[in-house]
N, C-alpha and C. Protein backbone atom coordinates (compact mmCIF):
# COMPACT_ATOMS: atom_id res chain seq x y z
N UNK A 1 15.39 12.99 13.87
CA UNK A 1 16.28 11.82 13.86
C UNK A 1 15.52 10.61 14.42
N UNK A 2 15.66 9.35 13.89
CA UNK A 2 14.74 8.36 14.57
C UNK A 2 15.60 8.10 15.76
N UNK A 3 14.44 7.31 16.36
CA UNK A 3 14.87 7.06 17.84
C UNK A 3 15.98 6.03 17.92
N UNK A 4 16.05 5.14 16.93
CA UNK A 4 16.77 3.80 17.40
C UNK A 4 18.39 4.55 16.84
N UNK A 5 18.37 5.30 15.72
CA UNK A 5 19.77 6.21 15.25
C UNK A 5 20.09 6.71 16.58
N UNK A 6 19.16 7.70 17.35
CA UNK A 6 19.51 8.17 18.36
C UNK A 6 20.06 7.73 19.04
N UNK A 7 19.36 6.27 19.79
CA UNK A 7 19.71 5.55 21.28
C UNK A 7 21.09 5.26 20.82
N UNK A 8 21.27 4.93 19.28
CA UNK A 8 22.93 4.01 19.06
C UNK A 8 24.20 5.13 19.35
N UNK A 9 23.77 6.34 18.90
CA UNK A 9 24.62 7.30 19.05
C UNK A 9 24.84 7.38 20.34
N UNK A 10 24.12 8.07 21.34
CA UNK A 10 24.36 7.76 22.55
C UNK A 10 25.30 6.62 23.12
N UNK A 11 24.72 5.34 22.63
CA UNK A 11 25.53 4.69 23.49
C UNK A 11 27.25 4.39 22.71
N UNK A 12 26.98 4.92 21.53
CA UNK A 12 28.37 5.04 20.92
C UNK A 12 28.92 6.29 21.91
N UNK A 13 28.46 7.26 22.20
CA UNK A 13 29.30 8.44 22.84
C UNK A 13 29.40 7.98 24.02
N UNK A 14 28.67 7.40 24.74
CA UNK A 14 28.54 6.69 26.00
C UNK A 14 29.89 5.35 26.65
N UNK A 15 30.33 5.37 25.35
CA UNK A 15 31.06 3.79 25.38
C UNK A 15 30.68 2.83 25.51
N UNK A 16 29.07 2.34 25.60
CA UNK A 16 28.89 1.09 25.70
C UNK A 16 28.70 -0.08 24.41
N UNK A 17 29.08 0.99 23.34
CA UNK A 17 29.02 0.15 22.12
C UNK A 17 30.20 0.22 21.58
N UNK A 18 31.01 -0.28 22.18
CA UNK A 18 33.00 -0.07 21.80
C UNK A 18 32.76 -0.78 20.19
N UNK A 19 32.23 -1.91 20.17
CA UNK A 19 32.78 -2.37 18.19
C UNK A 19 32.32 -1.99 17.47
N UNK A 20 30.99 -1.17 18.12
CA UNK A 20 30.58 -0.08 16.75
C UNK A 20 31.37 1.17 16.36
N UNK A 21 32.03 1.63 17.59
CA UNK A 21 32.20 2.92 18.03
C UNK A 21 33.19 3.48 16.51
N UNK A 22 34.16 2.42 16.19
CA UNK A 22 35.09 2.68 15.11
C UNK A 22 33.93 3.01 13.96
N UNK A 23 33.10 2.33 13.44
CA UNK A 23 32.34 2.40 12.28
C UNK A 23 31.58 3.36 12.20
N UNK A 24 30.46 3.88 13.38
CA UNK A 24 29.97 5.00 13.79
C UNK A 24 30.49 6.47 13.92
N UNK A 25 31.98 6.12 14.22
CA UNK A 25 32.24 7.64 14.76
C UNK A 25 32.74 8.91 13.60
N UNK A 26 32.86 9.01 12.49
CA UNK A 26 32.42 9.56 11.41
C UNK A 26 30.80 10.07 11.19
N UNK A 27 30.23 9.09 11.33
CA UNK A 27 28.67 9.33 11.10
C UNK A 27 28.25 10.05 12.57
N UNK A 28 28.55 9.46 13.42
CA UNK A 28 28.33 10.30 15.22
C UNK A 28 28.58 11.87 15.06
N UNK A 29 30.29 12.14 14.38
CA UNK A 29 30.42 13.03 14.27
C UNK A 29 29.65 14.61 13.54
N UNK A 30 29.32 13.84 12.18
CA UNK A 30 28.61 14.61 11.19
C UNK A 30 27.22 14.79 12.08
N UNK A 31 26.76 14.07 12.60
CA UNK A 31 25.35 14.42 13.61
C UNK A 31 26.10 15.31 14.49
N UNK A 32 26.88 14.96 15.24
CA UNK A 32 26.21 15.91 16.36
C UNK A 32 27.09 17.75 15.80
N UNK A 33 27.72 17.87 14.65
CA UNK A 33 27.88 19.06 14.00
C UNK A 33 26.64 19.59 13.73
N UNK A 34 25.60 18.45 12.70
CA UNK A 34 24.37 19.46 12.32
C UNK A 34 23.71 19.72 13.54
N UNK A 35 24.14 18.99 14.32
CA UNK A 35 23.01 19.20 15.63
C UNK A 35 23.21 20.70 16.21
N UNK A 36 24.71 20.94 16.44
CA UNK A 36 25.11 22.18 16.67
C UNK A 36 24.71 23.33 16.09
């Protein structure tokens, strides 16, 4: 996974990116499943 996908996820799970968080969290989700 690249790094900058990474850091955003994080800080989407993190809460510090609240106006992404709506647009991201579909895509957040499907990651951290394959991750599992």
């Amino acid at each position: 996974m690249p790094d900058v996908i990474e850091q955003k996820i994080k800080q989407v799970l993190a809460g510090q990116s609240l106006n992404d968080s709506d647009e991201l969290c579909d895509f957040t989700l499907v990651e951290q499943n394959e991750a599992i």
